[in-house]
N, C-alpha and C. Protein backbone atom coordinates (compact mmCIF):
# COMPACT_ATOMS: atom_id res chain seq x y z
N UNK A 1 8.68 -29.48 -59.34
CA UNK A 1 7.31 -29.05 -59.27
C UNK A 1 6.42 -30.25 -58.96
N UNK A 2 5.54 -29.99 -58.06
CA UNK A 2 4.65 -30.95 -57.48
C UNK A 2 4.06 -31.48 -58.52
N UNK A 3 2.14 -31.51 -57.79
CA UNK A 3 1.06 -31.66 -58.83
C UNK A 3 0.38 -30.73 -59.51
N UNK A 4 -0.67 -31.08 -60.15
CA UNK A 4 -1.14 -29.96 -61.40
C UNK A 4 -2.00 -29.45 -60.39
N UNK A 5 -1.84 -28.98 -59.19
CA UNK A 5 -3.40 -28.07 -58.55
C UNK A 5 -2.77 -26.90 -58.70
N UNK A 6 -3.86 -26.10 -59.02
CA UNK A 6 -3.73 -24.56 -58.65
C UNK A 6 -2.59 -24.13 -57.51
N UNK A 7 -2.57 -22.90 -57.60
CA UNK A 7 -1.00 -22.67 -56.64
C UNK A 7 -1.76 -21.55 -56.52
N UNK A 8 -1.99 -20.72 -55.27
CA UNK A 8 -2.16 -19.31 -54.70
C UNK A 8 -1.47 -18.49 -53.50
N UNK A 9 -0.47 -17.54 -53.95
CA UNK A 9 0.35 -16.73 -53.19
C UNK A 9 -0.53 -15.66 -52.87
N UNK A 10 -0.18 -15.64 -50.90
CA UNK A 10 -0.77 -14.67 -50.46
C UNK A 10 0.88 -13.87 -49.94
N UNK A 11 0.54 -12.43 -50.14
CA UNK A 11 1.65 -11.90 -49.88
C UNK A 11 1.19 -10.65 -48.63
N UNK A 12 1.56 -11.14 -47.55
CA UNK A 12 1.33 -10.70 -46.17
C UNK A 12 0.18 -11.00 -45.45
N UNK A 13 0.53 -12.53 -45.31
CA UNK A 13 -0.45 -13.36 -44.16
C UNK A 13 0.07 -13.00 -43.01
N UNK A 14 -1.18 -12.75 -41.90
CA UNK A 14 -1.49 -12.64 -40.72
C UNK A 14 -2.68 -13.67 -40.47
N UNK A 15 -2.88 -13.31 -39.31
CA UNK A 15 -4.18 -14.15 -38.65
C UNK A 15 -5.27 -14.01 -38.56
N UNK A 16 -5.51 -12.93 -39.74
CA UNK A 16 -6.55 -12.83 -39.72
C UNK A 16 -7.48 -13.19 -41.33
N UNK A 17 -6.78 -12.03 -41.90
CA UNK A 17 -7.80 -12.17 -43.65
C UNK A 17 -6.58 -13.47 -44.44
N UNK A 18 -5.15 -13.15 -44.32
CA UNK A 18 -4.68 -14.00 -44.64
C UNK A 18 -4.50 -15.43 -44.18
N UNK A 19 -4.59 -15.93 -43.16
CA UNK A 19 -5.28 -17.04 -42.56
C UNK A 19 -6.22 -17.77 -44.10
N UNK A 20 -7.39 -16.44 -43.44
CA UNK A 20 -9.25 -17.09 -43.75
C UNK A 20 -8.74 -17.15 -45.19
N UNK A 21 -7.53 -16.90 -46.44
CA UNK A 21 -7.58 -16.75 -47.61
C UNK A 21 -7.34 -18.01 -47.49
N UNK A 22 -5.93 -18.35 -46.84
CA UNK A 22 -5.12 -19.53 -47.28
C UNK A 22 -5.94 -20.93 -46.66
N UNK A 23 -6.74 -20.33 -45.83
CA UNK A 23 -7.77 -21.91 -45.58
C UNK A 23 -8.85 -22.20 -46.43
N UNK A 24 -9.76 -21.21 -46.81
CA UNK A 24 -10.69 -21.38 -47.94
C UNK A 24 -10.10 -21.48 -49.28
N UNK A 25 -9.02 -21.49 -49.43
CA UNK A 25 -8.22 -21.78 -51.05
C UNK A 25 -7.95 -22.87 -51.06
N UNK A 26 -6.94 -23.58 -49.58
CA UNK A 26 -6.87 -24.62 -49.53
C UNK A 26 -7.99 -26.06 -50.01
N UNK A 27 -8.80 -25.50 -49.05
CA UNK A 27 -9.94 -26.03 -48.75
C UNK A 27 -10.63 -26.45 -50.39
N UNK A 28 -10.08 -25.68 -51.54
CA UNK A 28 -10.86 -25.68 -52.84
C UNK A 28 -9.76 -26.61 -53.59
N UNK A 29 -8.58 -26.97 -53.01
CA UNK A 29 -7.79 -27.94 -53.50
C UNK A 29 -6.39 -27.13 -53.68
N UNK A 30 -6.34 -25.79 -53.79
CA UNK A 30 -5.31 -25.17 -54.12
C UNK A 30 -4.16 -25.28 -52.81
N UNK A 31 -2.64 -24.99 -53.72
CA UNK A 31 -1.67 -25.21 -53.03
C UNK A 31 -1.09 -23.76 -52.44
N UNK A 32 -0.99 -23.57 -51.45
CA UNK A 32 -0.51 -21.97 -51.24
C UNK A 32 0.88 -21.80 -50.63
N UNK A 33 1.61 -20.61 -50.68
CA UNK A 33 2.54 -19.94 -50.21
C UNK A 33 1.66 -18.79 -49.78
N UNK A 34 2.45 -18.45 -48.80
CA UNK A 34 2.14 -17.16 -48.07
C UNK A 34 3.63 -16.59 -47.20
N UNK A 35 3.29 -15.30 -47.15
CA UNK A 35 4.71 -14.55 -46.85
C UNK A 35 4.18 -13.41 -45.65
N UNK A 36 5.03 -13.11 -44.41
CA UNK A 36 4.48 -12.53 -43.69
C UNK A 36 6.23 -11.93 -43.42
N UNK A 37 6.46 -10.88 -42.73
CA UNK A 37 7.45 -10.18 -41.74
C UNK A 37 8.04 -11.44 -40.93
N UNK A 38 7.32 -11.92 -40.22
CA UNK A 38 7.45 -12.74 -38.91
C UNK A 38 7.70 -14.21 -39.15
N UNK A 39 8.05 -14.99 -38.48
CA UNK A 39 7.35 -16.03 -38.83
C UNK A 39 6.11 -16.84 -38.24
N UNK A 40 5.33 -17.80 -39.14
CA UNK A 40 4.03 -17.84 -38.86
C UNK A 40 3.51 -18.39 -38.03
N UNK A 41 3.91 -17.73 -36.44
CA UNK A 41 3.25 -18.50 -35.42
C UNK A 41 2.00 -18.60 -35.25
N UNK A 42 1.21 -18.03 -35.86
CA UNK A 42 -0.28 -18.44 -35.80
C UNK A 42 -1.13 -19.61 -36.59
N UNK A 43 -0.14 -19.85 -37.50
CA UNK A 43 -0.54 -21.08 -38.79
C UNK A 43 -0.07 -22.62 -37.90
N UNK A 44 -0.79 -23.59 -38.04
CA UNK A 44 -1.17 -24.92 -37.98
C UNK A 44 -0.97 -25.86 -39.11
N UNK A 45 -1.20 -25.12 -40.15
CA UNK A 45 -1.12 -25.81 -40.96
C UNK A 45 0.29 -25.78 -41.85
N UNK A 46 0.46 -27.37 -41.93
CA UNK A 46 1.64 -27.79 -42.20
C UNK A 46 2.06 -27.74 -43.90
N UNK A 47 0.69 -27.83 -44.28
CA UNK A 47 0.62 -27.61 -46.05
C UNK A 47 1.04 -26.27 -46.29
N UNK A 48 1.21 -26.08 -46.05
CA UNK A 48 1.12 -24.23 -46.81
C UNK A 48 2.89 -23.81 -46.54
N UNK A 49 3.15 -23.00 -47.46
CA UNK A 49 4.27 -23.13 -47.74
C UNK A 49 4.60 -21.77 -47.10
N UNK A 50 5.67 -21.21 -45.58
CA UNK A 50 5.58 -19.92 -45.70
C UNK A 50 6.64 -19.09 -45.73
N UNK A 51 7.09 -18.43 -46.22
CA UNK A 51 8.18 -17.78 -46.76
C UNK A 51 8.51 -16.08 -46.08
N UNK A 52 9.26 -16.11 -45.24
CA UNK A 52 9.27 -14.85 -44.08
C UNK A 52 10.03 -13.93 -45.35
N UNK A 53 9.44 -12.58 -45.19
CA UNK A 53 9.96 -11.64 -46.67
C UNK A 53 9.26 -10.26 -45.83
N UNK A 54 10.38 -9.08 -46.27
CA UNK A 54 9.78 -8.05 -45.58
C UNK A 54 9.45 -7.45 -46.86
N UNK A 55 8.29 -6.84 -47.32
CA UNK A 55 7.35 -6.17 -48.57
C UNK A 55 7.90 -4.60 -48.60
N UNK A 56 8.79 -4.16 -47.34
CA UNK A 56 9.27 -3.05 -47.89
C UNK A 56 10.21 -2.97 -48.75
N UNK A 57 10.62 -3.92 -49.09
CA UNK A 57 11.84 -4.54 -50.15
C UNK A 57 11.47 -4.84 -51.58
N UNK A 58 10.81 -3.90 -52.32
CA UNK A 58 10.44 -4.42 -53.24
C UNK A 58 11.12 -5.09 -54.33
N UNK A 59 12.40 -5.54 -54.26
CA UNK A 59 13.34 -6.02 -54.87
C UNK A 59 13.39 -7.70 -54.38
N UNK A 60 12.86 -7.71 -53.03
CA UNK A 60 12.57 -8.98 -52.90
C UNK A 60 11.69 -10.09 -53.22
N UNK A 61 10.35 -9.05 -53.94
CA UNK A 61 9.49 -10.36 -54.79
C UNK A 61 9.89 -10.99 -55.82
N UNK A 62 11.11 -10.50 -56.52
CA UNK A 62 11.38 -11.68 -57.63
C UNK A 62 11.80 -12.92 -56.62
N UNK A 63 12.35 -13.46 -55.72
CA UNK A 63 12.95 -14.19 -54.60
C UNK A 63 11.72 -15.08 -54.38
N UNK A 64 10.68 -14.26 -53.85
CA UNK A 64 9.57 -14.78 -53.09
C UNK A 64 8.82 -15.69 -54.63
N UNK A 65 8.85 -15.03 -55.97
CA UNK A 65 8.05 -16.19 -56.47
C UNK A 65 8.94 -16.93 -56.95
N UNK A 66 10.41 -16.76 -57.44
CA UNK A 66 10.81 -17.46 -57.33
C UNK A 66 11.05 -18.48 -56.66
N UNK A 67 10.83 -18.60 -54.98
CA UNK A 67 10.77 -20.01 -54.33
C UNK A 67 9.42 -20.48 -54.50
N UNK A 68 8.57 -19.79 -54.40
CA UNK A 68 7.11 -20.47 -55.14
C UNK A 68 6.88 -21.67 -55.83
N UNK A 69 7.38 -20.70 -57.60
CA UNK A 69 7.36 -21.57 -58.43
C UNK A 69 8.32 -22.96 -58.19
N UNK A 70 9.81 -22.76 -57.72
CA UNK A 70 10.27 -24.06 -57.03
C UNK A 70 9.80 -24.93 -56.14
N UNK A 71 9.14 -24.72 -55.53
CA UNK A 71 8.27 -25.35 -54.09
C UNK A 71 6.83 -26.38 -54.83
N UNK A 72 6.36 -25.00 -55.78
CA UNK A 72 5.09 -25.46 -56.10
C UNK A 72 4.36 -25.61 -57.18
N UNK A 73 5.03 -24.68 -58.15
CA UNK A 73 3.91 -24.20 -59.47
C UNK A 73 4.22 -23.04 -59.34
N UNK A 74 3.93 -22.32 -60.21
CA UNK A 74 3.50 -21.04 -60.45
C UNK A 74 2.06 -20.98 -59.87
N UNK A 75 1.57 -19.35 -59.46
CA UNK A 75 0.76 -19.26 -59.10
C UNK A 75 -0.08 -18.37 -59.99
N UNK A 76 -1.29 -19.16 -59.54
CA UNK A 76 -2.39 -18.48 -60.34
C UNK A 76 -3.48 -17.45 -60.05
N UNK A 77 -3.23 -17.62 -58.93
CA UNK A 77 -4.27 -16.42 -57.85
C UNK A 77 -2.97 -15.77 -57.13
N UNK A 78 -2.86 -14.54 -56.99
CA UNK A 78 -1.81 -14.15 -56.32
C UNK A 78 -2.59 -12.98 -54.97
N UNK A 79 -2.39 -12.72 -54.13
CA UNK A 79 -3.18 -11.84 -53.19
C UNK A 79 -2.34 -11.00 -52.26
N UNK A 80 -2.34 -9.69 -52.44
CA UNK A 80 -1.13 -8.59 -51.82
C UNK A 80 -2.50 -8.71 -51.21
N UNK A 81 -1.54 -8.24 -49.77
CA UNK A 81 -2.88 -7.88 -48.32
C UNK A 81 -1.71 -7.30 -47.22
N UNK A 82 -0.71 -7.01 -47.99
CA UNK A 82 0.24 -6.60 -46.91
C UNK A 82 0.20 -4.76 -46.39
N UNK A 83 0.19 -3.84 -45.80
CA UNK A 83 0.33 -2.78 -45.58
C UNK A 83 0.61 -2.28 -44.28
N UNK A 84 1.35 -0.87 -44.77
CA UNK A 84 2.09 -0.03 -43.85
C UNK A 84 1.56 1.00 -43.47
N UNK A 85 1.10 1.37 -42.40
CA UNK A 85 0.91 2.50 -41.37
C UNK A 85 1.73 3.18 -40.71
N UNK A 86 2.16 4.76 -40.56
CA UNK A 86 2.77 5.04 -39.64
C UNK A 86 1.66 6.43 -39.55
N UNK A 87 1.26 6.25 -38.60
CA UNK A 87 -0.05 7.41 -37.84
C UNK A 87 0.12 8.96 -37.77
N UNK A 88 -0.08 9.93 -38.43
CA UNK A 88 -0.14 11.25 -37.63
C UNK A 88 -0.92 11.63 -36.98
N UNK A 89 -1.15 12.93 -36.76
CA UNK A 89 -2.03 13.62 -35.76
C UNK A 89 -3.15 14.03 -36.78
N UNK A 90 -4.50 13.61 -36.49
CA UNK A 90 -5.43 13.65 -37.36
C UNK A 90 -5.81 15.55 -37.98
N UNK A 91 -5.36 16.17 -36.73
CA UNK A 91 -5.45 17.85 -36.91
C UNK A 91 -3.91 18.10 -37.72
N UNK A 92 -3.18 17.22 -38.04
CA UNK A 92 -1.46 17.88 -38.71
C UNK A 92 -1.38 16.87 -39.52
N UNK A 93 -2.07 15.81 -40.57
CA UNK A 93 -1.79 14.99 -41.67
C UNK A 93 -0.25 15.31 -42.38
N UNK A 94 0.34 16.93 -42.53
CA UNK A 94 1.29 16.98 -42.99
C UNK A 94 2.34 16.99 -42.10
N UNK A 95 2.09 16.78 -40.95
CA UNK A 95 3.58 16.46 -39.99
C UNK A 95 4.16 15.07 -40.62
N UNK A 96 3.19 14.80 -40.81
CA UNK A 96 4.07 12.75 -41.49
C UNK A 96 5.33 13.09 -42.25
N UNK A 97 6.22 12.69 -41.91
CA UNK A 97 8.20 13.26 -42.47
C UNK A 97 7.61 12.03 -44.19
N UNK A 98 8.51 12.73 -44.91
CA UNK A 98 8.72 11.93 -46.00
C UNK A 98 9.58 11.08 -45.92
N UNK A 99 10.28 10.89 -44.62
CA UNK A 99 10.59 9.59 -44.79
C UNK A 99 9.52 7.99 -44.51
N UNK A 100 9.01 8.64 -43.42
CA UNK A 100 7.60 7.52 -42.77
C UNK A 100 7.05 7.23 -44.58
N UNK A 101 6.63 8.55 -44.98
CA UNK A 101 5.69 8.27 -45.80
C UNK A 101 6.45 7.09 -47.19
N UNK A 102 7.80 7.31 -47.14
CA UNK A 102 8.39 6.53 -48.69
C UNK A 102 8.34 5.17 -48.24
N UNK A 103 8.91 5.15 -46.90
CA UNK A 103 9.17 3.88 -46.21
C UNK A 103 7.30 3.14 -46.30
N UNK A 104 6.21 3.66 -46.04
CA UNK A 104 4.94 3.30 -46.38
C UNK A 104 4.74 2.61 -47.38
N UNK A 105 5.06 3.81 -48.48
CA UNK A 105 4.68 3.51 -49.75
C UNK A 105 5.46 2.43 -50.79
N UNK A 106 6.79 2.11 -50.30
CA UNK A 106 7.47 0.91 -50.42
C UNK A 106 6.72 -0.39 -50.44
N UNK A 107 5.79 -0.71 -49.23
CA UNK A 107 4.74 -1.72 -48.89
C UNK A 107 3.72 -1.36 -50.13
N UNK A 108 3.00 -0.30 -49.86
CA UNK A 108 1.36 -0.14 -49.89
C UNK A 108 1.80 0.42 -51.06
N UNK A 109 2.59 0.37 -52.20
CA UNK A 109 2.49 0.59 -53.61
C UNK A 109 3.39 0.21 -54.13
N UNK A 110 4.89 0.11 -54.26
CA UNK A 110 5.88 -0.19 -54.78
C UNK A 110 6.08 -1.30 -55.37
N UNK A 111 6.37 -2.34 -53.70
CA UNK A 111 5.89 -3.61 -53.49
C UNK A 111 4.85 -4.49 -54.65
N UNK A 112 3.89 -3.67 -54.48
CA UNK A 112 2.51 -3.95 -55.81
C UNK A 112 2.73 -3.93 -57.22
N UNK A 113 3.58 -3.36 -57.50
CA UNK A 113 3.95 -3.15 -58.73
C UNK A 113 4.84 -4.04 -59.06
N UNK A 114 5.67 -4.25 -57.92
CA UNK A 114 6.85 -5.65 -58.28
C UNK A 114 5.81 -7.14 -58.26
N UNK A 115 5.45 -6.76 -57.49
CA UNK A 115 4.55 -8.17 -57.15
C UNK A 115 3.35 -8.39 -58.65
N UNK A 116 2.84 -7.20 -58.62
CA UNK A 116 1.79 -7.77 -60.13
C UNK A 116 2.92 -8.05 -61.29
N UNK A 117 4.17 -7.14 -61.68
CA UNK A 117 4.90 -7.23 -62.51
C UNK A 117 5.48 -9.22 -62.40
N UNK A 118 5.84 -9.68 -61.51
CA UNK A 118 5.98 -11.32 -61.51
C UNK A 118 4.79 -12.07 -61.91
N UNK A 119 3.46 -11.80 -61.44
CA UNK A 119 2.42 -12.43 -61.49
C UNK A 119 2.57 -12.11 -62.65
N UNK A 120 2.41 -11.42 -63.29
CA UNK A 120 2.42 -11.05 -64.70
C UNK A 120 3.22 -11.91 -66.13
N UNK A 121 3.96 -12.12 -65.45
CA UNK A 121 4.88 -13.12 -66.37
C UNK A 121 4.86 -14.09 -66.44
N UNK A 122 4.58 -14.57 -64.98
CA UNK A 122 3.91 -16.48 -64.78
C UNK A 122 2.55 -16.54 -65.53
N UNK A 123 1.70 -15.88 -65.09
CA UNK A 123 0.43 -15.84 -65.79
C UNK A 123 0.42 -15.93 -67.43
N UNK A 124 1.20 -14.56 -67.79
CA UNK A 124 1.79 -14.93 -69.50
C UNK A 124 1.99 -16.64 -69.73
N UNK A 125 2.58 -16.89 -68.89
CA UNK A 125 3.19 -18.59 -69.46
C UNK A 125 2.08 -19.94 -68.46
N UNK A 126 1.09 -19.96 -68.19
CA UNK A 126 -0.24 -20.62 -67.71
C UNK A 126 -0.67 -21.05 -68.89
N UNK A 127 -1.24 -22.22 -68.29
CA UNK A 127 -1.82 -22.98 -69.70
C UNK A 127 -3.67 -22.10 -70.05
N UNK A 128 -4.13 -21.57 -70.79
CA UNK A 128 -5.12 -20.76 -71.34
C UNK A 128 -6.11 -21.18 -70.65
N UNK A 129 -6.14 -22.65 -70.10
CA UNK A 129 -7.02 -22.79 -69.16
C UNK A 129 -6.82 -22.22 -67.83
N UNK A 130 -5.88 -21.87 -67.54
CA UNK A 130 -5.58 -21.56 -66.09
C UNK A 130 -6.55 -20.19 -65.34
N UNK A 131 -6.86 -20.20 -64.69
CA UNK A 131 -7.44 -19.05 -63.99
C UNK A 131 -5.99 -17.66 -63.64
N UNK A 132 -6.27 -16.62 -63.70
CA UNK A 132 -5.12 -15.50 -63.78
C UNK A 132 -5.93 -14.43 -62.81
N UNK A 133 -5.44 -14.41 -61.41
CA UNK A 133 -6.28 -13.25 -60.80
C UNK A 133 -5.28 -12.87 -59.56
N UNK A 134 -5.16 -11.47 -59.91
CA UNK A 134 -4.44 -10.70 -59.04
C UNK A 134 -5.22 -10.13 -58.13
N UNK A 135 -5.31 -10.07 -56.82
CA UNK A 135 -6.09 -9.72 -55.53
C UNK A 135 -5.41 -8.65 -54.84
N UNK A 136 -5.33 -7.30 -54.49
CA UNK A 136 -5.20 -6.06 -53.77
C UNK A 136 -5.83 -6.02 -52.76
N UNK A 137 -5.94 -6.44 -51.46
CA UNK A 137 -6.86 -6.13 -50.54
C UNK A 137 -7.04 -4.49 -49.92
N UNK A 138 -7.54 -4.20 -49.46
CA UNK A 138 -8.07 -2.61 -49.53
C UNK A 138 -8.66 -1.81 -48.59
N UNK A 139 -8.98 -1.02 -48.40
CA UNK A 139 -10.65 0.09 -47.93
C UNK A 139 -10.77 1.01 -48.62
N UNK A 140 -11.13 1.75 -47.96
CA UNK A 140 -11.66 2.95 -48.76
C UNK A 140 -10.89 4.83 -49.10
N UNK A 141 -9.62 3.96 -48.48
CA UNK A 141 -8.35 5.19 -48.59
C UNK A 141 -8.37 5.70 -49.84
N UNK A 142 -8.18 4.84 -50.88
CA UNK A 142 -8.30 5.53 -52.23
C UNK A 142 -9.15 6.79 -52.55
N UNK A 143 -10.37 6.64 -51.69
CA UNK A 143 -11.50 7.49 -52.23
C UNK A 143 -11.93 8.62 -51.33
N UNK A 144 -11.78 8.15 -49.84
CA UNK A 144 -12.07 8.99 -48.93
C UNK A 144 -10.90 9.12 -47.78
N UNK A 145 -10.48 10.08 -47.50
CA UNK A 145 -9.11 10.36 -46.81
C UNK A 145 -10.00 10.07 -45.05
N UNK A 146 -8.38 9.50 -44.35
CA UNK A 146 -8.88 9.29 -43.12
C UNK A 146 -7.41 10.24 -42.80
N UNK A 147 -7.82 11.08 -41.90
CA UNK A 147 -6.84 12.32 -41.31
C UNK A 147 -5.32 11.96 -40.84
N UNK A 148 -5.56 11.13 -40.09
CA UNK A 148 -4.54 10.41 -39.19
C UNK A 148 -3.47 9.09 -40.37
N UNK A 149 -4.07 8.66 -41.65
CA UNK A 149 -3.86 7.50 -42.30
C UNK A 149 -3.38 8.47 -43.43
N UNK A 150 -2.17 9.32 -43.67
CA UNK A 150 -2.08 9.88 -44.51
C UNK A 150 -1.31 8.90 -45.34
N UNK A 151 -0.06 8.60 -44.97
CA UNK A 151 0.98 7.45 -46.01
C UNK A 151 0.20 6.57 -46.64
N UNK A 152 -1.04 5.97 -45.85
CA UNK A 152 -1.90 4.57 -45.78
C UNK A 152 -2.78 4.89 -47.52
N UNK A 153 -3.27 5.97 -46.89
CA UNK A 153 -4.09 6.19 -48.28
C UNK A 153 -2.94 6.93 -49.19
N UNK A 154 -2.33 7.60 -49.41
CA UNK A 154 -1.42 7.76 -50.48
C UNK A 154 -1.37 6.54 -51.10
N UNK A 155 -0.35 5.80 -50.50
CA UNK A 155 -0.32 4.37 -51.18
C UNK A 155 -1.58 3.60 -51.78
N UNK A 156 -2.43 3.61 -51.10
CA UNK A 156 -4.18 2.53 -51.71
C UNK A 156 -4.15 3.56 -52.62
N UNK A 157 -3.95 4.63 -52.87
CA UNK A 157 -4.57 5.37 -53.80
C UNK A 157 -3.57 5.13 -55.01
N UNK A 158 -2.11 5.11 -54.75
CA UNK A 158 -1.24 4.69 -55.97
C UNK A 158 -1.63 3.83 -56.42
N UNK A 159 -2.25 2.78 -55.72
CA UNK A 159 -2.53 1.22 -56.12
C UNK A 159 -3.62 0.83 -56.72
N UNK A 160 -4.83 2.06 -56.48
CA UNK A 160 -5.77 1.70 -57.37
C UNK A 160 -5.48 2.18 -58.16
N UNK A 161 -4.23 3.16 -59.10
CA UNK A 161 -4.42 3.76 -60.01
C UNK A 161 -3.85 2.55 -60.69
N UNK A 162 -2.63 2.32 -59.81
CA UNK A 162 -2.26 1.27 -60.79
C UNK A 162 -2.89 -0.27 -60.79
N UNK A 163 -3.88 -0.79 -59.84
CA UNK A 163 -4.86 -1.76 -60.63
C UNK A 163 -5.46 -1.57 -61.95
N UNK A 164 -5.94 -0.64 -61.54
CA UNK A 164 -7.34 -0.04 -62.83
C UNK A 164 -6.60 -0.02 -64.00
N UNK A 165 -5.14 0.75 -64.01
CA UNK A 165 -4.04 0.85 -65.35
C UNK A 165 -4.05 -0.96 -65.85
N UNK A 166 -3.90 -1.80 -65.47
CA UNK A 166 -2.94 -2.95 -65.40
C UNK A 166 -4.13 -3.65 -65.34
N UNK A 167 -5.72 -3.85 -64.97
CA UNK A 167 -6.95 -3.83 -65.70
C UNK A 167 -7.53 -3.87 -66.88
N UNK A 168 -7.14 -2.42 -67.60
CA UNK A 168 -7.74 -1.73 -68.64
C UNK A 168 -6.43 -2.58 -69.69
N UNK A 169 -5.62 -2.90 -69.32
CA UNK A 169 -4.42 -3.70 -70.25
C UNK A 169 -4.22 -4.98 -70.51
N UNK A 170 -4.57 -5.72 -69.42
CA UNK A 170 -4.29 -6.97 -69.06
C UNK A 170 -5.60 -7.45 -69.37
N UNK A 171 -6.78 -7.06 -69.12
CA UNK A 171 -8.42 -7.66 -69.31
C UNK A 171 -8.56 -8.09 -70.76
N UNK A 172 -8.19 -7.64 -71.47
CA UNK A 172 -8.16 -8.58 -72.72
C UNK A 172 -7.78 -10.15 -72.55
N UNK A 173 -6.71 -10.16 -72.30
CA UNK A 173 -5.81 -11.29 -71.79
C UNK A 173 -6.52 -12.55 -70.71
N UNK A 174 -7.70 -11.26 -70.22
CA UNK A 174 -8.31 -12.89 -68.85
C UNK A 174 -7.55 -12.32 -68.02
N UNK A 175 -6.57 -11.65 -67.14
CA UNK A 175 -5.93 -10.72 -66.16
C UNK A 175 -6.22 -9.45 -65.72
């Protein structure tokens, strides 16, 4: 394990929000990992630690913080931004096969649950000073259905139930 800076895992950097996370974190002194499908031909930067992991695997985030915490620290900010789309016909939402939709919800909820469940345990063992913040990136699927985005919002919607659960539990704690 390195030095004592902050450590922040983004889990499904692209080039766009995950980028702008892992440069403005940086930028605050923190050390990051980030994990994408691909690998990160859009990143420059040589600091950042990135770890190719497919999120439909939810069996694979114990792996992913496990090389983390080896690489870096445990992390203290953790940030899911990863999600799965597979499109229907905005007039037939129920043509989407249950398979598209499990294979979705693997990413856009499953995934989340493995992933806060690790954060969860590192955070348990952070020194009381440490900052503890789990990040879900989002829209507005949870609340308002988009026709065509049926799997998409299923999942945001599992996920806010289970933020808000894991919220109302953990907020005592500073989590």
């Amino acid at each position: 394990m390195a030095t004592h800076a902050p450590v922040l895992l983004i889990l499904g950097s692209g080039a766009n929000i995950g980028s702008g996370v892992a440069r403005a974190f940086a930028a605050k002194g923190y050390k990051v990992a980030s994990t994408s499908r691909k690998p990160q031909e859009h990143s420059t930067d040589e600091d950042i630690l990135h770890i190719q992991s497919d999120l439909a695997d939810p069996d694979s985030l114990s792996g992913v913080f496990q090389r983390v915490v080896k690489a870096l620290g445990p992390p203290s900010v953790v940030v899911y931004n990863a999600a799965a789309s597979t499109a229907n016909p905005a007039n037939d939402p129920l043509s989407l096969s249950v398979q598209d939709l499990n294979r979705d919800f693997q990413v856009n909820a499953a995934s989340v649950l493995a992933a806060a469940h690790e954060a969860r345990v590192l955070f348990d063992a952070l020194p009381a000073t440490a900052s503890r913040t789990f990040i879900y990136t989002g829209n507005r699927l949870n609340i308002a259905p988009i026709a065509p985005l049926l799997g998409l919002g299923v999942g945001k919607a599992a996920t806010a139930h289970l933020i808000a659960s894991a919220s109302e539990a953990y907020g005592p704690k500073g989590y």
